[in-house]
N, C-alpha and C. Protein backbone atom coordinates (compact mmCIF):
# COMPACT_ATOMS: atom_id res chain seq x y z
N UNK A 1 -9.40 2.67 18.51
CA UNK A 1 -8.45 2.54 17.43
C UNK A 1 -7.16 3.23 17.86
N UNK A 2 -5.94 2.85 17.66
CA UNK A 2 -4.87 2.81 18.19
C UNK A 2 -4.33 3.88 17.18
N UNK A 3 -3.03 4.48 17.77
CA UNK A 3 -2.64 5.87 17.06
C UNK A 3 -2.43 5.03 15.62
N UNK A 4 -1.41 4.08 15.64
CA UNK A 4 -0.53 3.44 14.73
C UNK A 4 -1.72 3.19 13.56
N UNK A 5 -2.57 2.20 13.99
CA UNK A 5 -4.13 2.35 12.95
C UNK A 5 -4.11 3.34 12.75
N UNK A 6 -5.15 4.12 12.87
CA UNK A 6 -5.13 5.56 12.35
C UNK A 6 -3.82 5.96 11.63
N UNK A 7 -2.99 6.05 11.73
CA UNK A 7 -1.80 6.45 11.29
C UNK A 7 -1.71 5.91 9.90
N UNK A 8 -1.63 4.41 9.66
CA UNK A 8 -1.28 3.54 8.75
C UNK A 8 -2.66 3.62 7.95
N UNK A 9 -3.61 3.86 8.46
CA UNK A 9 -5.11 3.79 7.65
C UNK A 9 -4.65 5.10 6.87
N UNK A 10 -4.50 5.84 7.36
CA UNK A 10 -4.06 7.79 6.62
C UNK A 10 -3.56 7.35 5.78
N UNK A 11 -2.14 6.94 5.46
CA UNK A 11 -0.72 6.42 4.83
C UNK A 11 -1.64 5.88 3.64
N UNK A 12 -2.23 4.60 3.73
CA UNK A 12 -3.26 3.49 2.85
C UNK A 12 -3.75 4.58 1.86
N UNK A 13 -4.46 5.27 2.60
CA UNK A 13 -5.49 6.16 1.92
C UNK A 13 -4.98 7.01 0.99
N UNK A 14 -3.52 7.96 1.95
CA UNK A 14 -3.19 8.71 0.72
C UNK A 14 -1.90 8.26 -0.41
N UNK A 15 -1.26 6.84 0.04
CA UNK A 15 -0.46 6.47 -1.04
C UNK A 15 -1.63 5.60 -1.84
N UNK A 16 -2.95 5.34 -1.82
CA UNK A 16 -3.73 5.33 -2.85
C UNK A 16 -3.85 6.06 -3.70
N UNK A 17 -4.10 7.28 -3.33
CA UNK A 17 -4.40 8.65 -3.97
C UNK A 17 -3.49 8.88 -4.55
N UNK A 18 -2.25 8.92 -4.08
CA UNK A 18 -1.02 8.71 -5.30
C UNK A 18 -1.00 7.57 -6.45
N UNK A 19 -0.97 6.27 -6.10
CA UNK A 19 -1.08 5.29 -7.01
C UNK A 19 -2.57 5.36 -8.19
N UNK A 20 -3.32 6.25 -7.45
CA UNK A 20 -4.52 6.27 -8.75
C UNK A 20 -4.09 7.72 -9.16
N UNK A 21 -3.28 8.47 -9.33
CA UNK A 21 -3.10 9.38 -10.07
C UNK A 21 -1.89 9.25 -10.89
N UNK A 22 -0.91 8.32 -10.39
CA UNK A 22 0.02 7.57 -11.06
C UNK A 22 -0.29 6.77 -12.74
N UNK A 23 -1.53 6.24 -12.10
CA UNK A 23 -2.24 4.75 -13.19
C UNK A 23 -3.30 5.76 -13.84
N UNK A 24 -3.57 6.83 -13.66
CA UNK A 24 -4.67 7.98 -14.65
C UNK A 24 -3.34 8.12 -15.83
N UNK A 25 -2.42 8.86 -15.15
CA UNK A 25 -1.28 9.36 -16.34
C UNK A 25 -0.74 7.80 -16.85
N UNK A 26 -0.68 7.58 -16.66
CA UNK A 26 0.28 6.07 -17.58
C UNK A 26 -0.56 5.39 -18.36
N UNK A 27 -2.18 5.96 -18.31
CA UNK A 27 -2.86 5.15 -18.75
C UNK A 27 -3.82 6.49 -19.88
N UNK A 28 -3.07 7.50 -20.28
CA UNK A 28 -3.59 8.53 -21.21
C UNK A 28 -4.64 9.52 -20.44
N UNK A 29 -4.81 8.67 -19.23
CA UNK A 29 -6.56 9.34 -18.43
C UNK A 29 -7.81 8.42 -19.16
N UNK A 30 -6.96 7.72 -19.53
CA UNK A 30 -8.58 6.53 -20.04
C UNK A 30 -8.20 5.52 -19.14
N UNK A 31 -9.03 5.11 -18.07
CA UNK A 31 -8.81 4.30 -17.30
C UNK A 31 -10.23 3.85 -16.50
N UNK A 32 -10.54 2.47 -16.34
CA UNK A 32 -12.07 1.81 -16.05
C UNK A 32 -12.05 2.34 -14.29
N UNK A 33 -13.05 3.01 -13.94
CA UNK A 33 -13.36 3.50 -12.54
C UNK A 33 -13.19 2.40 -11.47
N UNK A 34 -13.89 1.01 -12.25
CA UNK A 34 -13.68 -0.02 -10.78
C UNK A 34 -11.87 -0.40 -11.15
N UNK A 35 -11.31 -0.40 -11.71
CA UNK A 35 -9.98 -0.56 -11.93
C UNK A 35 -9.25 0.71 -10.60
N UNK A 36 -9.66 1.94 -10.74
CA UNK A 36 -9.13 2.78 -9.88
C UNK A 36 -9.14 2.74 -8.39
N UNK A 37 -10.89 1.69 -8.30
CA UNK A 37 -11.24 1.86 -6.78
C UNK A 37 -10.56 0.69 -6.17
N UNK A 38 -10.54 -0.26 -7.17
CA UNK A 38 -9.37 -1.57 -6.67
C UNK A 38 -8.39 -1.32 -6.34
N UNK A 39 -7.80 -0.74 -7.43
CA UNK A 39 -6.01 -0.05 -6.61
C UNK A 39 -6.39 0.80 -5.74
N UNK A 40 -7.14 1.76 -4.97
CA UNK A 40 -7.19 2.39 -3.77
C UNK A 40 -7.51 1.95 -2.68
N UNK A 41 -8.44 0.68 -2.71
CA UNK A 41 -8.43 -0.01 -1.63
C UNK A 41 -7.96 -1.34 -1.35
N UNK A 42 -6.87 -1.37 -2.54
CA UNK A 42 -5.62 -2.42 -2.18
C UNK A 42 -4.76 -1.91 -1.41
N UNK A 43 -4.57 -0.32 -1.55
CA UNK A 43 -3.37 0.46 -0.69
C UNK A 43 -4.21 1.12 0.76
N UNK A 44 -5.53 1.03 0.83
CA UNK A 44 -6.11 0.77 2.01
C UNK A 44 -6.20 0.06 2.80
N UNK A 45 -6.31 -1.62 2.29
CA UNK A 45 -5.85 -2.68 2.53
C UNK A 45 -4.87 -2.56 3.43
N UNK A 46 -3.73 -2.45 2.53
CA UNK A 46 -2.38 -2.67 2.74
C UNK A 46 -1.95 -2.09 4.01
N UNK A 47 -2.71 -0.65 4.47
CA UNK A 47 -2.28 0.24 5.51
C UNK A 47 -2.93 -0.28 6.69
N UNK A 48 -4.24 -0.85 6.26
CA UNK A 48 -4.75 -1.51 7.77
C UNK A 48 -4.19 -2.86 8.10
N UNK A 49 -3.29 -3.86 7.78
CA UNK A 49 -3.09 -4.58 7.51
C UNK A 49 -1.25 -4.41 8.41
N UNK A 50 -0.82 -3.88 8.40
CA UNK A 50 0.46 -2.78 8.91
C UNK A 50 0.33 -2.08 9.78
N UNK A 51 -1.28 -1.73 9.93
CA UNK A 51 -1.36 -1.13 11.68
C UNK A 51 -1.55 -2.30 12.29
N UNK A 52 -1.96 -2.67 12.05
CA UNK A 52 -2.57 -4.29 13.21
C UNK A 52 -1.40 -4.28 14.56
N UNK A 53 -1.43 -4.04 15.51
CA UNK A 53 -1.06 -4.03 16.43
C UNK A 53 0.05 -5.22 16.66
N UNK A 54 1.03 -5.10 16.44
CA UNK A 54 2.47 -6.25 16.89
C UNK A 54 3.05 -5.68 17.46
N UNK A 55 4.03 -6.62 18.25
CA UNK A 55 5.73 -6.42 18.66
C UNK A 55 6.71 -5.40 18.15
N UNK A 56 6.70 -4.25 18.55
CA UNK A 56 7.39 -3.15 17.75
C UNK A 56 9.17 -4.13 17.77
N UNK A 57 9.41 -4.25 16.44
CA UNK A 57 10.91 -4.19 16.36
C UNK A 57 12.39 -3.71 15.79
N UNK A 58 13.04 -3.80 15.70
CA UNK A 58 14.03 -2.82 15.11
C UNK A 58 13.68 -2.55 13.88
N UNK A 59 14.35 -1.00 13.56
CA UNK A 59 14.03 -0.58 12.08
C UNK A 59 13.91 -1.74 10.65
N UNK A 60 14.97 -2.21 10.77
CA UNK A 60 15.06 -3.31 9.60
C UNK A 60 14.26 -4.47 9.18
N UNK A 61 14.26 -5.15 10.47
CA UNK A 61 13.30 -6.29 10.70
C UNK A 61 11.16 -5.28 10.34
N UNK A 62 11.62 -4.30 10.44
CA UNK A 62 9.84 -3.87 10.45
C UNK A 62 9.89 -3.68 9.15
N UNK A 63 11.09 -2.95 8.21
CA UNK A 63 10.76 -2.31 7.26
C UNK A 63 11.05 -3.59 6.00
N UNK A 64 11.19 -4.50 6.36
CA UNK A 64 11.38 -6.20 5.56
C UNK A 64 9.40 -6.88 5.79
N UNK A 65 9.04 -6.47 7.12
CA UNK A 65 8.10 -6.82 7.28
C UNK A 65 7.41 -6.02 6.72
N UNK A 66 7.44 -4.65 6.11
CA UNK A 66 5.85 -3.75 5.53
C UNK A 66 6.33 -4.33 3.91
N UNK A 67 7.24 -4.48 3.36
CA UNK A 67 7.82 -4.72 1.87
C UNK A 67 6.94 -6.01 1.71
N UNK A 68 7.51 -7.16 2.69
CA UNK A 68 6.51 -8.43 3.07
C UNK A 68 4.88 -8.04 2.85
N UNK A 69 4.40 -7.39 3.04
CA UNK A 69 2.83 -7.13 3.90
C UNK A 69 2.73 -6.67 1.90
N UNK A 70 3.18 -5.51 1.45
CA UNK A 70 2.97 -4.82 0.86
C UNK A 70 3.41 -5.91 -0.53
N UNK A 71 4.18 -6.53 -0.90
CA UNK A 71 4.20 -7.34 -1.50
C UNK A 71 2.99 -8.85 -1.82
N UNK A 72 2.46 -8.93 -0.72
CA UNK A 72 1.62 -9.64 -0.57
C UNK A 72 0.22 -9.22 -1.10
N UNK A 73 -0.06 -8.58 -0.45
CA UNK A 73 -1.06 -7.19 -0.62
C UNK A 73 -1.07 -7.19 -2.28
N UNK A 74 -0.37 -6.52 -2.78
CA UNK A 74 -0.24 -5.72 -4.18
C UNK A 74 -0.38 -7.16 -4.84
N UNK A 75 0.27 -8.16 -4.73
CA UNK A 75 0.33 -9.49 -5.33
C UNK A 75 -1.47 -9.86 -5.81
N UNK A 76 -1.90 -9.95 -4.36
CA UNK A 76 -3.56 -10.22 -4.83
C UNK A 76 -4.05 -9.08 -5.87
N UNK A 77 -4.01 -7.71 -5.96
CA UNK A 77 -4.34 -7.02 -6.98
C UNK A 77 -4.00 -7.67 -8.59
N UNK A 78 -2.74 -7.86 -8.46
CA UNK A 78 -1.86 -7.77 -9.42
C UNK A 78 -2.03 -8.87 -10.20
N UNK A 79 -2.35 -9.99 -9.90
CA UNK A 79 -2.51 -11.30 -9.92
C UNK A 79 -4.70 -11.35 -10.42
N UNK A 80 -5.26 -10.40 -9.65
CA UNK A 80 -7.04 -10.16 -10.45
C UNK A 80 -6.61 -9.80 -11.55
N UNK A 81 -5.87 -8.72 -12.08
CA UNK A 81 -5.84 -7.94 -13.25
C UNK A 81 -5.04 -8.72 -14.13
N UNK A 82 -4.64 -9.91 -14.06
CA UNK A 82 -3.84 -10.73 -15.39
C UNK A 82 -2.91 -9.85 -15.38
N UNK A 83 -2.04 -9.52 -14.45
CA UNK A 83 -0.67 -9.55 -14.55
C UNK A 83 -0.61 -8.43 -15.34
N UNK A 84 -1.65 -7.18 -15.25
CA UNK A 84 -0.91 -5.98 -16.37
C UNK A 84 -0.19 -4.89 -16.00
N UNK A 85 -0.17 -4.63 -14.46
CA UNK A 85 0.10 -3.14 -14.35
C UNK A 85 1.84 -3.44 -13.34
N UNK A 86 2.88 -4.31 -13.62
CA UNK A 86 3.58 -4.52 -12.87
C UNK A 86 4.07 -3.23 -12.04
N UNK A 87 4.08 -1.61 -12.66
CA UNK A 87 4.31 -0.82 -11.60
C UNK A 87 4.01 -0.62 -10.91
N UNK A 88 2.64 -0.64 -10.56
CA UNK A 88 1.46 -1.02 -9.30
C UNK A 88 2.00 -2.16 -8.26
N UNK A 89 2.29 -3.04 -8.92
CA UNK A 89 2.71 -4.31 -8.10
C UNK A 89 3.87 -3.86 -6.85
N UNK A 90 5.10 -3.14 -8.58
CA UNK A 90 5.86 -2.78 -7.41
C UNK A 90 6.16 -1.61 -6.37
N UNK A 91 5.21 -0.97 -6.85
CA UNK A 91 5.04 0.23 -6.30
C UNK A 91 4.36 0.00 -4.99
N UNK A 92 3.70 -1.31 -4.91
CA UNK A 92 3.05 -1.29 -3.88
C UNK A 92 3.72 -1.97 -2.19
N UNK A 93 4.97 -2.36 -3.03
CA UNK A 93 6.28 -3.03 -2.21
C UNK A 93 6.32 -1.81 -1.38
N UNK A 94 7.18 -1.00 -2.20
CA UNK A 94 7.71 0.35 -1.81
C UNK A 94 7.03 1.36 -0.79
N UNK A 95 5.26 1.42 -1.36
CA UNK A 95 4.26 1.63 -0.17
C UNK A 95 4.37 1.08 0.74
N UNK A 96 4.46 -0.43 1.00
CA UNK A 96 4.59 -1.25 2.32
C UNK A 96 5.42 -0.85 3.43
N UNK A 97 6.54 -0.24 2.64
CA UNK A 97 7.66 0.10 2.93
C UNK A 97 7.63 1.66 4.00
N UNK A 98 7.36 2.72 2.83
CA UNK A 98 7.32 4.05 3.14
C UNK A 98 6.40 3.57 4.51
N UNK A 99 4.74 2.81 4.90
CA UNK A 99 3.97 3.05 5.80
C UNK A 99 4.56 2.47 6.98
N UNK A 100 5.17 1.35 6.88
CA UNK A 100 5.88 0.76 7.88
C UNK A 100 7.37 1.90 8.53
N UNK A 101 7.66 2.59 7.70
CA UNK A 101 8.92 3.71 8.26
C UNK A 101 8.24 4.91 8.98
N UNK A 102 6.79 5.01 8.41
CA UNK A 102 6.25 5.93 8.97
C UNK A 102 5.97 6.02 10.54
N UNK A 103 5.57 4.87 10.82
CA UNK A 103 4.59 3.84 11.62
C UNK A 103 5.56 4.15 13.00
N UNK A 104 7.09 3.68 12.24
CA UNK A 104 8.16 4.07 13.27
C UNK A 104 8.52 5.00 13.59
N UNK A 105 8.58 6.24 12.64
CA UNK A 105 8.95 7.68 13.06
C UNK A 105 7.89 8.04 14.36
N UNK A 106 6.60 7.32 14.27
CA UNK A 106 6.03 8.04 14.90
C UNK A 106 5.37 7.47 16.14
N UNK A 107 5.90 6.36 16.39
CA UNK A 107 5.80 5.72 17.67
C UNK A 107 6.45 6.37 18.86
């Protein structure tokens, strides 16, 4: 497993951990458990999905491509749940985003 995997799997894991502590508070702390584990391993998903080994290319072009990935990604969540949690959706852009900038700092 390649640094960048590992790297982007970390990222997945812990902007999950953010997004399910995000959707606890917005949601009073009443919130269905398989609802939580879906959004954590949509943003698990999302991070292995962004390591996958490509063509490293300039900042811009990568960070269009994790928004891409991460948009896509969050879409299939977003799209099971009848369309309820749009901050998730877009929050999950923005994840695409942050893991793909990461990905580069640390190449």
């Amino acid at each position: 497993m390649t640094k960048r995997m590992k790297t982007s799997l970390v990222m997945g894991v812990l902007l999950g951990i953010v997004c399910i502590v995000g959707s606890i508070v917005r949601s009073n702390f009443e919130i269905d458990y398989n609802w939580v584990f879906s959004l954590w391993y949509n943003r698990v998903l999302m991070g292995f999905i962004i390591g996958l080994p490509l063509t490293i290319r300039p900042m811009f072009p990568s960070l269009i491509r994790g928004g891409l990935i991460g948009l896509i990604v969050s879409f299939a969540f977003y799209s099971a749940t009848n369309y309820v949690d749009p901050v998730s959706f877009v929050a999950g852009i923005i994840y695409g985003i942050i893991i793909e900038f990461t990905l580069l700092k640390i190449k």
